[in-house]
C-alpha atoms as a PDB file:
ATOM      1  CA  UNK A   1       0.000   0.000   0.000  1.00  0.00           C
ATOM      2  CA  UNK A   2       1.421   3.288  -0.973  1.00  0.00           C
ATOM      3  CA  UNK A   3       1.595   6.189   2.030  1.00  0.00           C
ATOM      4  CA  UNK A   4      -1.551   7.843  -0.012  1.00  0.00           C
ATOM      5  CA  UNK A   5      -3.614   4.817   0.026  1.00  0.00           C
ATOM      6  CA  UNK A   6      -2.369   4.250   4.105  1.00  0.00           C
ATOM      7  CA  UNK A   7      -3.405   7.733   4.485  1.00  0.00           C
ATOM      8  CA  UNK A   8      -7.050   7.878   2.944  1.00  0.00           C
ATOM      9  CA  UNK A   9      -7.982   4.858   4.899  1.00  0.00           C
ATOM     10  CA  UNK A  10      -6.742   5.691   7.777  1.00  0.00           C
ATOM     11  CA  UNK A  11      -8.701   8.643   7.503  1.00  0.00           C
ATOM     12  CA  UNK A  12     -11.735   7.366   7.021  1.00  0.00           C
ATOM     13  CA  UNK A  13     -11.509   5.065   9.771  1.00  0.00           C
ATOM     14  CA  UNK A  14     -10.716   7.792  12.278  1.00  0.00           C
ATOM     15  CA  UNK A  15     -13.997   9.717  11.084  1.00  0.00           C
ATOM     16  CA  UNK A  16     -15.754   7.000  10.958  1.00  0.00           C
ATOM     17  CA  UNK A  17     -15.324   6.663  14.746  1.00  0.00           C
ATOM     18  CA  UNK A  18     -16.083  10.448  15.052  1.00  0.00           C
ATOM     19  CA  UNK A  19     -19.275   9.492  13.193  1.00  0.00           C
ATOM     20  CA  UNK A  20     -19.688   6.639  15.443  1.00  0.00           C
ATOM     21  CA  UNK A  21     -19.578   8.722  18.476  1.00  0.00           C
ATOM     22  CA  UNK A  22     -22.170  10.816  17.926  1.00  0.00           C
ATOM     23  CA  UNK A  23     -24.588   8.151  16.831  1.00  0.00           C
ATOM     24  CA  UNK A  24     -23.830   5.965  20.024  1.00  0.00           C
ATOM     25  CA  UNK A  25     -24.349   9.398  21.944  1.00  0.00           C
ATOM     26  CA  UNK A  26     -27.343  10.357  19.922  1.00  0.00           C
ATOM     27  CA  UNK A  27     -29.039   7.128  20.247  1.00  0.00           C
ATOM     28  CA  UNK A  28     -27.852   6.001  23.997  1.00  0.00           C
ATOM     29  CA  UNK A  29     -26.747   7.207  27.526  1.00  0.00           C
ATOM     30  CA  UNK A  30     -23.658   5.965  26.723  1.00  0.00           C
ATOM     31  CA  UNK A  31     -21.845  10.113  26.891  1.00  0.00           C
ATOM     32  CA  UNK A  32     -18.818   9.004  25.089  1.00  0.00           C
ATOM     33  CA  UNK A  33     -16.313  12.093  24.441  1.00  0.00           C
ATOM     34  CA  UNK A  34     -14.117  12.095  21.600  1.00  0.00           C
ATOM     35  CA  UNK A  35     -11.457  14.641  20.950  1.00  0.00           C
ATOM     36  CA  UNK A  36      -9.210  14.710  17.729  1.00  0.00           C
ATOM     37  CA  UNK A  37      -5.961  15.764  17.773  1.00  0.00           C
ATOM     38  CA  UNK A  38      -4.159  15.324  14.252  1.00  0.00           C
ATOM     39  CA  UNK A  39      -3.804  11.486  14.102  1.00  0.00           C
ATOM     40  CA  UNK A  40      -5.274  10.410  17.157  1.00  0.00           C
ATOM     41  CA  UNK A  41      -8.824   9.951  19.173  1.00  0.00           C
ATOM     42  CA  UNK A  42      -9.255   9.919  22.706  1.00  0.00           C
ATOM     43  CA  UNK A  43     -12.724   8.100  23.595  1.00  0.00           C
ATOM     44  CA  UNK A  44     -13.616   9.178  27.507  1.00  0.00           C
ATOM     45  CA  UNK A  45     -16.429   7.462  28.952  1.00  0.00           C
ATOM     46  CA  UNK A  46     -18.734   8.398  31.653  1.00  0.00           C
ATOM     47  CA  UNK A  47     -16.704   5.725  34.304  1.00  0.00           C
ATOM     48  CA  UNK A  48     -13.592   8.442  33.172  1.00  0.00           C
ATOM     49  CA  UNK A  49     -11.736   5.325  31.490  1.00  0.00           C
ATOM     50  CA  UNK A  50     -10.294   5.951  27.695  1.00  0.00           C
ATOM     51  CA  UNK A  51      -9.541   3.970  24.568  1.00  0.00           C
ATOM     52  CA  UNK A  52      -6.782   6.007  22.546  1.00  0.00           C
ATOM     53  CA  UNK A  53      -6.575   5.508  18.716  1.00  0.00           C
ATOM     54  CA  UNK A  54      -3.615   6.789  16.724  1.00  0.00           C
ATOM     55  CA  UNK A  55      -1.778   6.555  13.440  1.00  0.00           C
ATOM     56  CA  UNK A  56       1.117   4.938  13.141  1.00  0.00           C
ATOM     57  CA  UNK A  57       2.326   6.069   9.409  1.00  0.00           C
ATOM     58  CA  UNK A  58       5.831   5.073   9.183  1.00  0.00           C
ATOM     59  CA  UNK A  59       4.208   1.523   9.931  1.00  0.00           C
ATOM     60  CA  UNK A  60       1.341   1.534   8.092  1.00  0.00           C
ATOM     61  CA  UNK A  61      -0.764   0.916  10.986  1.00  0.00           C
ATOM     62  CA  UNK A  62      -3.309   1.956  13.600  1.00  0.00           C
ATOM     63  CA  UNK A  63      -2.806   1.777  17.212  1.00  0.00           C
ATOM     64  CA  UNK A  64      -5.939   1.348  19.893  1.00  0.00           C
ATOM     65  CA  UNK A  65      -4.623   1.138  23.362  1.00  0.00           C
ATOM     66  CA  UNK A  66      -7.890   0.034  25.877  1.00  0.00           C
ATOM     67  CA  UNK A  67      -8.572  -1.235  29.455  1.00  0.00           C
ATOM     68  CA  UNK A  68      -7.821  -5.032  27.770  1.00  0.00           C
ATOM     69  CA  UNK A  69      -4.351  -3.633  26.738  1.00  0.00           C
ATOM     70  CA  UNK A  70      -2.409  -2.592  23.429  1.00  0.00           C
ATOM     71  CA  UNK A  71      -3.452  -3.672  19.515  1.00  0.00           C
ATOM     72  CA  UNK A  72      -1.982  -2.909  16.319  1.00  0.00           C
ATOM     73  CA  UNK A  73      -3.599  -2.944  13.145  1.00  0.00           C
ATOM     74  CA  UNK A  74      -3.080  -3.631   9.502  1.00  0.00           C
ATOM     75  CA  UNK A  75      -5.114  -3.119   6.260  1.00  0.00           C
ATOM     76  CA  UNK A  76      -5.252  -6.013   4.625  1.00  0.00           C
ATOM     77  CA  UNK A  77      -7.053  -5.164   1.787  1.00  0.00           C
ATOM     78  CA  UNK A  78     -10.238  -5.312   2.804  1.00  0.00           C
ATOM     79  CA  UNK A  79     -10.275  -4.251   6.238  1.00  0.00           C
ATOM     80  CA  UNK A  80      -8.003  -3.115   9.384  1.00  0.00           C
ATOM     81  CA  UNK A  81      -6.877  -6.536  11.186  1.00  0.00           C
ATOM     82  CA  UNK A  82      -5.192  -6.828  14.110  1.00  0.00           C
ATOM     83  CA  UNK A  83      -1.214  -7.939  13.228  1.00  0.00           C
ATOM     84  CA  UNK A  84      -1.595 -10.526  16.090  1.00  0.00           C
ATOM     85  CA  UNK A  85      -4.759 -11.950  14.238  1.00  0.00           C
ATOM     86  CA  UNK A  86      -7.083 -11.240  17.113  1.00  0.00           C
ATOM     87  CA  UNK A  87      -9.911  -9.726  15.233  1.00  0.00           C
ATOM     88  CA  UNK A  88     -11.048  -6.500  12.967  1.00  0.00           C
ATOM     89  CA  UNK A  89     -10.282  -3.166  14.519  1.00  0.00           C
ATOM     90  CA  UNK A  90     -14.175  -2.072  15.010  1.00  0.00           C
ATOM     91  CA  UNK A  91     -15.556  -5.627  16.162  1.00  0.00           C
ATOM     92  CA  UNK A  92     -12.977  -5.068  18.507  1.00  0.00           C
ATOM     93  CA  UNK A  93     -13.409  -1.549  19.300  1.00  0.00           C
ATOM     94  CA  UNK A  94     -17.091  -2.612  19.689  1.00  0.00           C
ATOM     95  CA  UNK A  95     -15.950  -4.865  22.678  1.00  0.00           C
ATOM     96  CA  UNK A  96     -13.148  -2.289  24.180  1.00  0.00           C
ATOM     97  CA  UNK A  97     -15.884   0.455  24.328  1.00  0.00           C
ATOM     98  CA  UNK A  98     -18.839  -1.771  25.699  1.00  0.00           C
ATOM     99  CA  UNK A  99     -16.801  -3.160  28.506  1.00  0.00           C
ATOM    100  CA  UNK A 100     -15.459   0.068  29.573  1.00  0.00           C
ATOM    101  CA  UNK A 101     -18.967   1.630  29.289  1.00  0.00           C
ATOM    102  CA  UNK A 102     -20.621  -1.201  30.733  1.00  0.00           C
ATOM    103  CA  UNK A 103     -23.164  -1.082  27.876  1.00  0.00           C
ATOM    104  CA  UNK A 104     -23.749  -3.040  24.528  1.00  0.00           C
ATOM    105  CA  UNK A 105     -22.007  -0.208  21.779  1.00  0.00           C
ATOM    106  CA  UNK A 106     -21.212  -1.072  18.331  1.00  0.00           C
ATOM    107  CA  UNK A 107     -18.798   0.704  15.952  1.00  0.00           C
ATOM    108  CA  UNK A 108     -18.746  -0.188  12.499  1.00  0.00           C
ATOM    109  CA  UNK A 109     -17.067   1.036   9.104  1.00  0.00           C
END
């Protein structure tokens, strides 16, 4: 994948959790706070507890740090898998967020 290519979908997935975040808020009690800064997202939930998402572009990847510890995260074409094989980044961002906000949440491309 060129740097372009990294960039545009790396893009679009950190909007896509902005967009994400204001549905779940919209639609729920959930009160999940997002701030952007350049290439990283800082989810705060109600309980105070983050999940961080950054850009990692001399890797190519993305970086979610959570209660259930540190991922990395590839594009593999089709989608942004974890480089340990444990999973897509939003099913497991869906997980990260609902046990930290003690609610069902669901994140999605």
């Amino acid at each position: 994948m060129t740097d372009l290519e990294y960039q545009d979908r790396a893009e679009a997935l950190l909007r896509a959790i902005e967009l994400n975040c204001d549905r779940i808020n919209e639609d729920t009690d959930a009160d999940i706070d997002n701030q952007r800064v350049g290439g990283m997202i800082t989810l705060t939930f109600a309980n105070r507890s983050q999940i961080v998402i950054n850009l990692q572009k001399p890797l190519q990847e993305v970086w979610m740090a959570a209660r259930a510890g540190g991922f990395h995260y590839k594009h593999d074409g089709r989608a942004w898998q974890d480089t340990k094989g444990n999973g897509e980044f939003f099913e497991n961002l869906s997980r990260y967020a609902s046990e930290q906000s003690g609610q069902a949440l669901r994140f999605s491309s």
